[in-house]
PDB file of N, CA and C in Angstrom:
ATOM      1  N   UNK A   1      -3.873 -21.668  61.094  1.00  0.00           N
ATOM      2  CA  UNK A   1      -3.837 -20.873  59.890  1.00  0.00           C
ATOM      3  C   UNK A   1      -4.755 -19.676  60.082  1.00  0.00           C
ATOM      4  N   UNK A   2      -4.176 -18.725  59.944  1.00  0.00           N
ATOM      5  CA  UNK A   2      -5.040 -17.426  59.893  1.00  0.00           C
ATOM      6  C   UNK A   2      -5.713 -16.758  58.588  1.00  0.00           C
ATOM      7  N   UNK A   3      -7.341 -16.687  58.610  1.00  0.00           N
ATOM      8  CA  UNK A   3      -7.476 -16.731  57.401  1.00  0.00           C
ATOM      9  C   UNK A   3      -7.660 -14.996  57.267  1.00  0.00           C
ATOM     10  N   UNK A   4      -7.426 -14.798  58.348  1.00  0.00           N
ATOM     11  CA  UNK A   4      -7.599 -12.843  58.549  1.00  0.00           C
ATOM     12  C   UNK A   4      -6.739 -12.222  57.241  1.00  0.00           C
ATOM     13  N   UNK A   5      -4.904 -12.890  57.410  1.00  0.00           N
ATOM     14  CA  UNK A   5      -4.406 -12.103  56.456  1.00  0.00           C
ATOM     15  C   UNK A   5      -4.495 -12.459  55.042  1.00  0.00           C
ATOM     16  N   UNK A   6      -4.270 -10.910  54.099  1.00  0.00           N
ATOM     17  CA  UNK A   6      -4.410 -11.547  52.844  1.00  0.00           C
ATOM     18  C   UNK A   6      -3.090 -11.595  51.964  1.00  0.00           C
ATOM     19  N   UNK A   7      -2.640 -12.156  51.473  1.00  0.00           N
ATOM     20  CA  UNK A   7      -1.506 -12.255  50.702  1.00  0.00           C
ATOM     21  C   UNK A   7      -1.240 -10.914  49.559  1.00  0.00           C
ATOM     22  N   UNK A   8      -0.168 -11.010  49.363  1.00  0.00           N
ATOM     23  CA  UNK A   8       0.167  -9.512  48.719  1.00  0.00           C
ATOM     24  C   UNK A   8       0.018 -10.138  47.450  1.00  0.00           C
ATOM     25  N   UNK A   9      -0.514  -9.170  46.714  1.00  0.00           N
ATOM     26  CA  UNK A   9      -0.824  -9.216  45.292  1.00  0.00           C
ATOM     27  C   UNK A   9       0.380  -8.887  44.504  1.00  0.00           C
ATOM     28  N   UNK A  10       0.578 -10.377  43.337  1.00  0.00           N
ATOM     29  CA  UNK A  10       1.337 -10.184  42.835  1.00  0.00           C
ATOM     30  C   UNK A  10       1.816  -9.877  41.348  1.00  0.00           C
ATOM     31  N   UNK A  11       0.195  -8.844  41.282  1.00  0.00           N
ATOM     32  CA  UNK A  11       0.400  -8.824  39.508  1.00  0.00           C
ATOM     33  C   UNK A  11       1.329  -7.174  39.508  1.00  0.00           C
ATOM     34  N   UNK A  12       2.024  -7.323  38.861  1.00  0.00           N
ATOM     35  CA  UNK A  12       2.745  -6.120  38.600  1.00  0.00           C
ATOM     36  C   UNK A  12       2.093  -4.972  36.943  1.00  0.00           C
ATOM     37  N   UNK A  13       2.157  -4.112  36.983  1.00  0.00           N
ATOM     38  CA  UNK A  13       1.669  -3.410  36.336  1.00  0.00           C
ATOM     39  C   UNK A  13       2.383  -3.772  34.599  1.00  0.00           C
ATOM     40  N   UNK A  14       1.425  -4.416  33.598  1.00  0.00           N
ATOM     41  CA  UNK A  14       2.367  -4.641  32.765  1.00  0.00           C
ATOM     42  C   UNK A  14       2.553  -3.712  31.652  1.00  0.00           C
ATOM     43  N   UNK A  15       3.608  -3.208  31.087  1.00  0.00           N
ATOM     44  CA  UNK A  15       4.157  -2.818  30.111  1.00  0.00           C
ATOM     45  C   UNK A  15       3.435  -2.474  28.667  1.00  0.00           C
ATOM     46  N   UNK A  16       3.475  -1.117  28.744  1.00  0.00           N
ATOM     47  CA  UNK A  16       2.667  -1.415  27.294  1.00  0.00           C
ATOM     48  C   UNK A  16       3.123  -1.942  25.823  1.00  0.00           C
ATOM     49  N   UNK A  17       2.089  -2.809  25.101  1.00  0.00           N
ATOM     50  CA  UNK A  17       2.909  -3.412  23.891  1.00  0.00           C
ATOM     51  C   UNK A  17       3.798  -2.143  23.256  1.00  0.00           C
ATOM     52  N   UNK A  18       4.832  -3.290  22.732  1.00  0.00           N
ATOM     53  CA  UNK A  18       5.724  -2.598  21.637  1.00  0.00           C
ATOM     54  C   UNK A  18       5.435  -1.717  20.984  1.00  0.00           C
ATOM     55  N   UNK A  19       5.473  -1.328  19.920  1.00  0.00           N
ATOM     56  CA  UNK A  19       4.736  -0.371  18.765  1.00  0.00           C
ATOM     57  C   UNK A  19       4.870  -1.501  17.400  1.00  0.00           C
ATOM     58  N   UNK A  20       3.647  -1.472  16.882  1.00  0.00           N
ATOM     59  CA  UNK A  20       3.696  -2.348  15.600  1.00  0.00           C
ATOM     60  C   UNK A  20       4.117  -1.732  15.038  1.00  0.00           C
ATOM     61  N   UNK A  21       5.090  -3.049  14.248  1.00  0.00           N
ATOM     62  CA  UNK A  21       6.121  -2.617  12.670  1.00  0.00           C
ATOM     63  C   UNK A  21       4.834  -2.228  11.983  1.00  0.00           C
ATOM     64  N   UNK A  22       4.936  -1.469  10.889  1.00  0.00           N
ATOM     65  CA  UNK A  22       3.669  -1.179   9.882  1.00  0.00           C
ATOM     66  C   UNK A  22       3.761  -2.662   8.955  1.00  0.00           C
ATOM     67  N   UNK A  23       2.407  -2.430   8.073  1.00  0.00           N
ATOM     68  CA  UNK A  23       2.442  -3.977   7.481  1.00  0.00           C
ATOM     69  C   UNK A  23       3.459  -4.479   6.486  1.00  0.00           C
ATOM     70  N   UNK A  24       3.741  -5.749   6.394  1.00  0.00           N
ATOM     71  CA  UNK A  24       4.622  -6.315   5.573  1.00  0.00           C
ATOM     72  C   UNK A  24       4.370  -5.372   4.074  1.00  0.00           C
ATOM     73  N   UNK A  25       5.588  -5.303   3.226  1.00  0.00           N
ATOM     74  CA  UNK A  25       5.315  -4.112   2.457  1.00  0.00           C
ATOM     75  C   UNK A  25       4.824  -2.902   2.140  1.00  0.00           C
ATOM     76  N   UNK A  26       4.119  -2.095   3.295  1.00  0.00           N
ATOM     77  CA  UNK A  26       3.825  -1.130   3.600  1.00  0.00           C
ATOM     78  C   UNK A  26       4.919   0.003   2.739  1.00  0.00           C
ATOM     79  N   UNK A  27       5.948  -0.164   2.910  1.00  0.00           N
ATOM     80  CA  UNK A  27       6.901   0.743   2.724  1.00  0.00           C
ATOM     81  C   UNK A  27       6.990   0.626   1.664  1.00  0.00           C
ATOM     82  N   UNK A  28       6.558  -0.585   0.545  1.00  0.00           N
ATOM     83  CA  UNK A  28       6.941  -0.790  -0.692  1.00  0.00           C
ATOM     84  C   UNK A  28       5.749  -0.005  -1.502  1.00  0.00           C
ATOM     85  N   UNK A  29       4.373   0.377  -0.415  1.00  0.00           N
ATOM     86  CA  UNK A  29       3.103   0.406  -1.045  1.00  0.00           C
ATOM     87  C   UNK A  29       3.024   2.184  -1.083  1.00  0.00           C
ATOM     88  N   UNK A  30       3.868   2.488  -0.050  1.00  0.00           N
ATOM     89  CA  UNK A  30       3.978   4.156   0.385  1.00  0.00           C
ATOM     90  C   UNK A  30       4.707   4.500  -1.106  1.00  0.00           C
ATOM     91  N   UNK A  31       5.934   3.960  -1.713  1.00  0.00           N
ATOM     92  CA  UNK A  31       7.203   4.480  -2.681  1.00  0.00           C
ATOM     93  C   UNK A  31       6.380   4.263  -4.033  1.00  0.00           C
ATOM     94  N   UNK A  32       5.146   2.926  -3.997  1.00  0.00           N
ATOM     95  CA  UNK A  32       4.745   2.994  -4.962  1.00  0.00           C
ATOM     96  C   UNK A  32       3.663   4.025  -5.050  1.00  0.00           C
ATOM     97  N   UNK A  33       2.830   4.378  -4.282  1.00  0.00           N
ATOM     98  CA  UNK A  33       1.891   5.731  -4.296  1.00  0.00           C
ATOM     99  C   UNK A  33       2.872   6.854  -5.032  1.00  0.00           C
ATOM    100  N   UNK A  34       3.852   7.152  -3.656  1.00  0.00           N
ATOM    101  CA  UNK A  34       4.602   8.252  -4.422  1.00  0.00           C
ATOM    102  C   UNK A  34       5.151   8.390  -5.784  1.00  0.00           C
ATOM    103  N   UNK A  35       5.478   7.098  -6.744  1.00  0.00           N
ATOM    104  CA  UNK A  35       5.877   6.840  -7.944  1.00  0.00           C
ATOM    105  C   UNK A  35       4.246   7.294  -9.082  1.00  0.00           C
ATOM    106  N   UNK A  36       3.421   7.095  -8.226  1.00  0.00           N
ATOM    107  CA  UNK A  36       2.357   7.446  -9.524  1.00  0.00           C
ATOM    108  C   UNK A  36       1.677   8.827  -9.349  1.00  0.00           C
ATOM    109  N   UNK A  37       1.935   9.305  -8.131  1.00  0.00           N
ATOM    110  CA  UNK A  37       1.521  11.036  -8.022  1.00  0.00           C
ATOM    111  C   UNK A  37       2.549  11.419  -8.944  1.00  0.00           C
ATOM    112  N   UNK A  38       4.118  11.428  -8.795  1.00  0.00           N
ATOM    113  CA  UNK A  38       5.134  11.720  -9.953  1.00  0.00           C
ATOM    114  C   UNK A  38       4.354  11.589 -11.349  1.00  0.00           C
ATOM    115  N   UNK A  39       3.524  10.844 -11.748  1.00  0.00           N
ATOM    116  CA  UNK A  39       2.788  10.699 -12.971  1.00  0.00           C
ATOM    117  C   UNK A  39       2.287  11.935 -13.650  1.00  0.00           C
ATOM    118  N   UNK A  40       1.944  12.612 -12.535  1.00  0.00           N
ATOM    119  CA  UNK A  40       1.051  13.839 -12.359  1.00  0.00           C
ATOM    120  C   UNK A  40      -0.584  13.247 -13.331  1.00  0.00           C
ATOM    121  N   UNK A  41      -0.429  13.564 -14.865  1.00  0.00           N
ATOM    122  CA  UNK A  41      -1.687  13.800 -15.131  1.00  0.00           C
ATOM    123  C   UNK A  41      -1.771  11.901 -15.924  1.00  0.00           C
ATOM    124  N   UNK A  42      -0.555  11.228 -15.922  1.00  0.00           N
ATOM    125  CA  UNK A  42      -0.994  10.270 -16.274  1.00  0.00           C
ATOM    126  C   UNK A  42      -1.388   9.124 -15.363  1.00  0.00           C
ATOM    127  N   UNK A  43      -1.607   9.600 -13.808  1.00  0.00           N
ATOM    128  CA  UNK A  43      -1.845   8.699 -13.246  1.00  0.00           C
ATOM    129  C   UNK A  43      -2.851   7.645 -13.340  1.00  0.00           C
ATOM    130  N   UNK A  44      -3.839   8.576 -13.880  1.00  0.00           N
ATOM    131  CA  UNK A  44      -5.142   8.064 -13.632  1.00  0.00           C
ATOM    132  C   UNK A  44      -5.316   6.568 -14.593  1.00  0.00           C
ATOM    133  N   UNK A  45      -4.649   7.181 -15.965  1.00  0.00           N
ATOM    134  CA  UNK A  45      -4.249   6.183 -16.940  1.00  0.00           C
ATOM    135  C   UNK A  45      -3.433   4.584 -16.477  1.00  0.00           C
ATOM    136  N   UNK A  46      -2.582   5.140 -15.524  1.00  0.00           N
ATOM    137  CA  UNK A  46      -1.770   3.761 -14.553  1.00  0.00           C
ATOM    138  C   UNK A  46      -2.440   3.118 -14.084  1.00  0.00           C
ATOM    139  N   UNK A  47      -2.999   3.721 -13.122  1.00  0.00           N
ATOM    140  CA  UNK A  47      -4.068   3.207 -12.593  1.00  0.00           C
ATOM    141  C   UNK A  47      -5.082   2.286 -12.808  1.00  0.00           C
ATOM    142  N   UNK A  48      -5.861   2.396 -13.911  1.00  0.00           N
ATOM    143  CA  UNK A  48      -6.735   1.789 -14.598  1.00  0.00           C
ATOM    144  C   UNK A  48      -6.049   0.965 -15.293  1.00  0.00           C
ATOM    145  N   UNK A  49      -4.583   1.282 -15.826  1.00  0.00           N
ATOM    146  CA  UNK A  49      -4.191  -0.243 -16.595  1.00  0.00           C
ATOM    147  C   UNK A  49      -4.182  -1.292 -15.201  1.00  0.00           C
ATOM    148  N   UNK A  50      -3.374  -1.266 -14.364  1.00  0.00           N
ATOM    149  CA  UNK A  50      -3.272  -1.719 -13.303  1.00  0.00           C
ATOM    150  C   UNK A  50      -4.345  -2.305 -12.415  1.00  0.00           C
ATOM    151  N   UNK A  51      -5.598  -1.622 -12.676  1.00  0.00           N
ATOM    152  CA  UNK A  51      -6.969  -2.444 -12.265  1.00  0.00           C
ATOM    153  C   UNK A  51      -7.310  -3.490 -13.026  1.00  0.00           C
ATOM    154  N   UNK A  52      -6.969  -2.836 -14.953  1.00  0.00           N
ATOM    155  CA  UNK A  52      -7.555  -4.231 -15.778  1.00  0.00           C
ATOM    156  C   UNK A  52      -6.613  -5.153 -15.581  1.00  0.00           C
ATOM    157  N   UNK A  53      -5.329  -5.172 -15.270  1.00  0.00           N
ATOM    158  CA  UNK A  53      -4.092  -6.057 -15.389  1.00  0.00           C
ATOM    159  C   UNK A  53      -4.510  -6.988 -13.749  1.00  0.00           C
ATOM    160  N   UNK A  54      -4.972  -6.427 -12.725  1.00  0.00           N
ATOM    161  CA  UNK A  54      -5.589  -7.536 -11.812  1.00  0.00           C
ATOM    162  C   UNK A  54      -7.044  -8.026 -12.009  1.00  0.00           C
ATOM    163  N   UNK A  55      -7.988  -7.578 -12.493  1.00  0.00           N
ATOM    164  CA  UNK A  55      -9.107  -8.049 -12.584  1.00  0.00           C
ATOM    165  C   UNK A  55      -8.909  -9.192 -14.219  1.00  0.00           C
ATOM    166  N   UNK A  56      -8.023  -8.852 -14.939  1.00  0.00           N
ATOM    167  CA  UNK A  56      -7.619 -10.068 -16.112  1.00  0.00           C
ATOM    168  C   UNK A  56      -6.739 -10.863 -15.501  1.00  0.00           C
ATOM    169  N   UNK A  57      -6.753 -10.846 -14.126  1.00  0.00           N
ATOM    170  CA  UNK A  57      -5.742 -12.279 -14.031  1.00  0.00           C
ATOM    171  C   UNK A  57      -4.226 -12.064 -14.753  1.00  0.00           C
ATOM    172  N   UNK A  58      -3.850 -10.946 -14.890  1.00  0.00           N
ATOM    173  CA  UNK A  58      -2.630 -10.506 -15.471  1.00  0.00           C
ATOM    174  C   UNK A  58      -2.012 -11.074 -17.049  1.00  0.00           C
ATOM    175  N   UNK A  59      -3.560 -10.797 -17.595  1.00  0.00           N
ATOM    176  CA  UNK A  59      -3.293 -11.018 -18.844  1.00  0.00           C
ATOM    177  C   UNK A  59      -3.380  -9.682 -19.705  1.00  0.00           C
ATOM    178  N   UNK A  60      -2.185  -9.404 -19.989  1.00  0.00           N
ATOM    179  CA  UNK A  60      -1.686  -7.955 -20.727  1.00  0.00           C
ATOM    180  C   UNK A  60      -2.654  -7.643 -21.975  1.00  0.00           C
ATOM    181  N   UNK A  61      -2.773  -9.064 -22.729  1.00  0.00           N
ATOM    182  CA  UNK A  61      -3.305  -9.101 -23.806  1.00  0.00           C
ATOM    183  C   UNK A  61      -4.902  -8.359 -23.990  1.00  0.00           C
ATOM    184  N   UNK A  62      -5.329  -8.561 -22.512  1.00  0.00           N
ATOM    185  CA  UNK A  62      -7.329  -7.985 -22.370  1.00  0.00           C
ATOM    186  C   UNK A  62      -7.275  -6.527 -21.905  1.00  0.00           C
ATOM    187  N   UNK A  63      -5.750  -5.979 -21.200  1.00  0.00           N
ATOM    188  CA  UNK A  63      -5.742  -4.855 -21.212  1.00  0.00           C
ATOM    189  C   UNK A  63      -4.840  -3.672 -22.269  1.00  0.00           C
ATOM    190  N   UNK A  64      -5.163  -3.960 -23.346  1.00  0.00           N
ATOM    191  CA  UNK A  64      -3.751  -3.010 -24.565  1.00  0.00           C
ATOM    192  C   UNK A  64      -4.651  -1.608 -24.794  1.00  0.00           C
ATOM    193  N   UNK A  65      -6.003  -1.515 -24.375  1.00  0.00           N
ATOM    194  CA  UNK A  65      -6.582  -0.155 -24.392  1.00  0.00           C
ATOM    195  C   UNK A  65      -6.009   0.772 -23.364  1.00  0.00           C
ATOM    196  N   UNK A  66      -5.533   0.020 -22.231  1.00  0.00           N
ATOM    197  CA  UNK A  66      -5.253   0.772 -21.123  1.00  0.00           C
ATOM    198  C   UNK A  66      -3.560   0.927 -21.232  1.00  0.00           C
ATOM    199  N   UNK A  67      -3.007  -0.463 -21.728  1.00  0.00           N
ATOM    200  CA  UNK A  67      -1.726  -0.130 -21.894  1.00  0.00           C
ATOM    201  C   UNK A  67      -1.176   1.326 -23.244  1.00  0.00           C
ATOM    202  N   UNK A  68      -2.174   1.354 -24.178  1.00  0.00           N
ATOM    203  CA  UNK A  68      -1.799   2.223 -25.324  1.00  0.00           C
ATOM    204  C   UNK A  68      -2.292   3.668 -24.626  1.00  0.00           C
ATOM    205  N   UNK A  69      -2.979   3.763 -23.496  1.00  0.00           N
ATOM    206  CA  UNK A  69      -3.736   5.175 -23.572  1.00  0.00           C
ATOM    207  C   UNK A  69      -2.731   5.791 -22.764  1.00  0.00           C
ATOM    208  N   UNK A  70      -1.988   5.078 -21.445  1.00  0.00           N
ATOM    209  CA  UNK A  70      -0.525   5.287 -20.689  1.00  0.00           C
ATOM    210  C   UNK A  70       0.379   5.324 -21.622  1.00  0.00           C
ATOM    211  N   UNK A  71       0.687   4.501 -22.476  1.00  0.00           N
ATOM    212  CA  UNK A  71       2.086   4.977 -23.318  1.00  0.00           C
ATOM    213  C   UNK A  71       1.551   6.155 -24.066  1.00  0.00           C
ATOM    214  N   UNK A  72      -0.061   6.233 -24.417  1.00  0.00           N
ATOM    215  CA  UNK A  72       0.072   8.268 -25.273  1.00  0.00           C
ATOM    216  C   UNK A  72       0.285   8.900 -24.465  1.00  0.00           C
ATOM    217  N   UNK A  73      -0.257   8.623 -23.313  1.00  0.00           N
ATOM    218  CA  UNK A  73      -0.227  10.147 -22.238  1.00  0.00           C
ATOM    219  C   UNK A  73       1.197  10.333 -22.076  1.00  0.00           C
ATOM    220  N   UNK A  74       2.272   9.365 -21.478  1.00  0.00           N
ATOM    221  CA  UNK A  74       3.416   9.404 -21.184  1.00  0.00           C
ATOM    222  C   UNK A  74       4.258  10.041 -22.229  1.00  0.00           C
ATOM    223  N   UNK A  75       3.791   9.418 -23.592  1.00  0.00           N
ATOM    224  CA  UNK A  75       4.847  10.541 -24.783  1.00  0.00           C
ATOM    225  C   UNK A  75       4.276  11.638 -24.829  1.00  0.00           C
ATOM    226  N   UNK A  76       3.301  11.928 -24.580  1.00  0.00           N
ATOM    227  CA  UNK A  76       2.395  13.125 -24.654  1.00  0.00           C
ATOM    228  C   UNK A  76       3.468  14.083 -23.681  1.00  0.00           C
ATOM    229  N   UNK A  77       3.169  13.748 -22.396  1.00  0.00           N
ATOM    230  CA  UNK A  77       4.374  14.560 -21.255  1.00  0.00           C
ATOM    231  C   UNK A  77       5.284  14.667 -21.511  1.00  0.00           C
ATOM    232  N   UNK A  78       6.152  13.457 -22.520  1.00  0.00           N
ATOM    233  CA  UNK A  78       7.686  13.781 -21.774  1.00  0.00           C
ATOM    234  C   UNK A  78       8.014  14.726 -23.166  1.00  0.00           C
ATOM    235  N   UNK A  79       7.063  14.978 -24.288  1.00  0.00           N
ATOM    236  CA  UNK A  79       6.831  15.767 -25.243  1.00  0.00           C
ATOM    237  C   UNK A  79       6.715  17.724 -24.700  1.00  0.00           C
ATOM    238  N   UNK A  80       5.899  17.615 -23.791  1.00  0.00           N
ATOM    239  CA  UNK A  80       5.809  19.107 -23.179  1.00  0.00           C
ATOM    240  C   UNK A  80       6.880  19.856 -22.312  1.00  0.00           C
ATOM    241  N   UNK A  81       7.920  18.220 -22.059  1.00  0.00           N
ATOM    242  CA  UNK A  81       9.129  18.860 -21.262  1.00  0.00           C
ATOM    243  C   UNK A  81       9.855  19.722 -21.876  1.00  0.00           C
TER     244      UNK A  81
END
């Protein structure tokens, strides 16, 4: 046995990963951004219902300050159209 030679190396150069899909609902989270810039000035109002509506455990009832101040702004706008 000759220990002179060395065997050919057999790692081949591998492939770079795929490209990651973006995250599960990603696309649902992009259409919903774009749905509340459309808000224009009542976003901010969405928004904040939507914070009290997860921080209440999605009880509508602890957020009706936030739900009434989005439904003024919203008649408010569709009033200036």
């Amino acid at each position: 046995m000759d220990h002179g030679q060395s065997v050919p190396s057999r790692s081949k150069a591998t492939p770079p990963p795929p490209s990651l899909p973006p995250p599960i609902h990603q696309s649902d989270a992009d259409e919903e951004d774009e749905n509340v810039k459309q808000l224009d000035d009542c976003a901010s109002h969405y928004l904040s219902m939507q914070e009290c509506i997860v921080n209440s455990n999605r009880d509508w009832k602890a957020c009706q300050a936030e739900v009434q101040a989005l439904k003024a702004c919203m008649e408010k706008r569709k009033s200036n159209k």
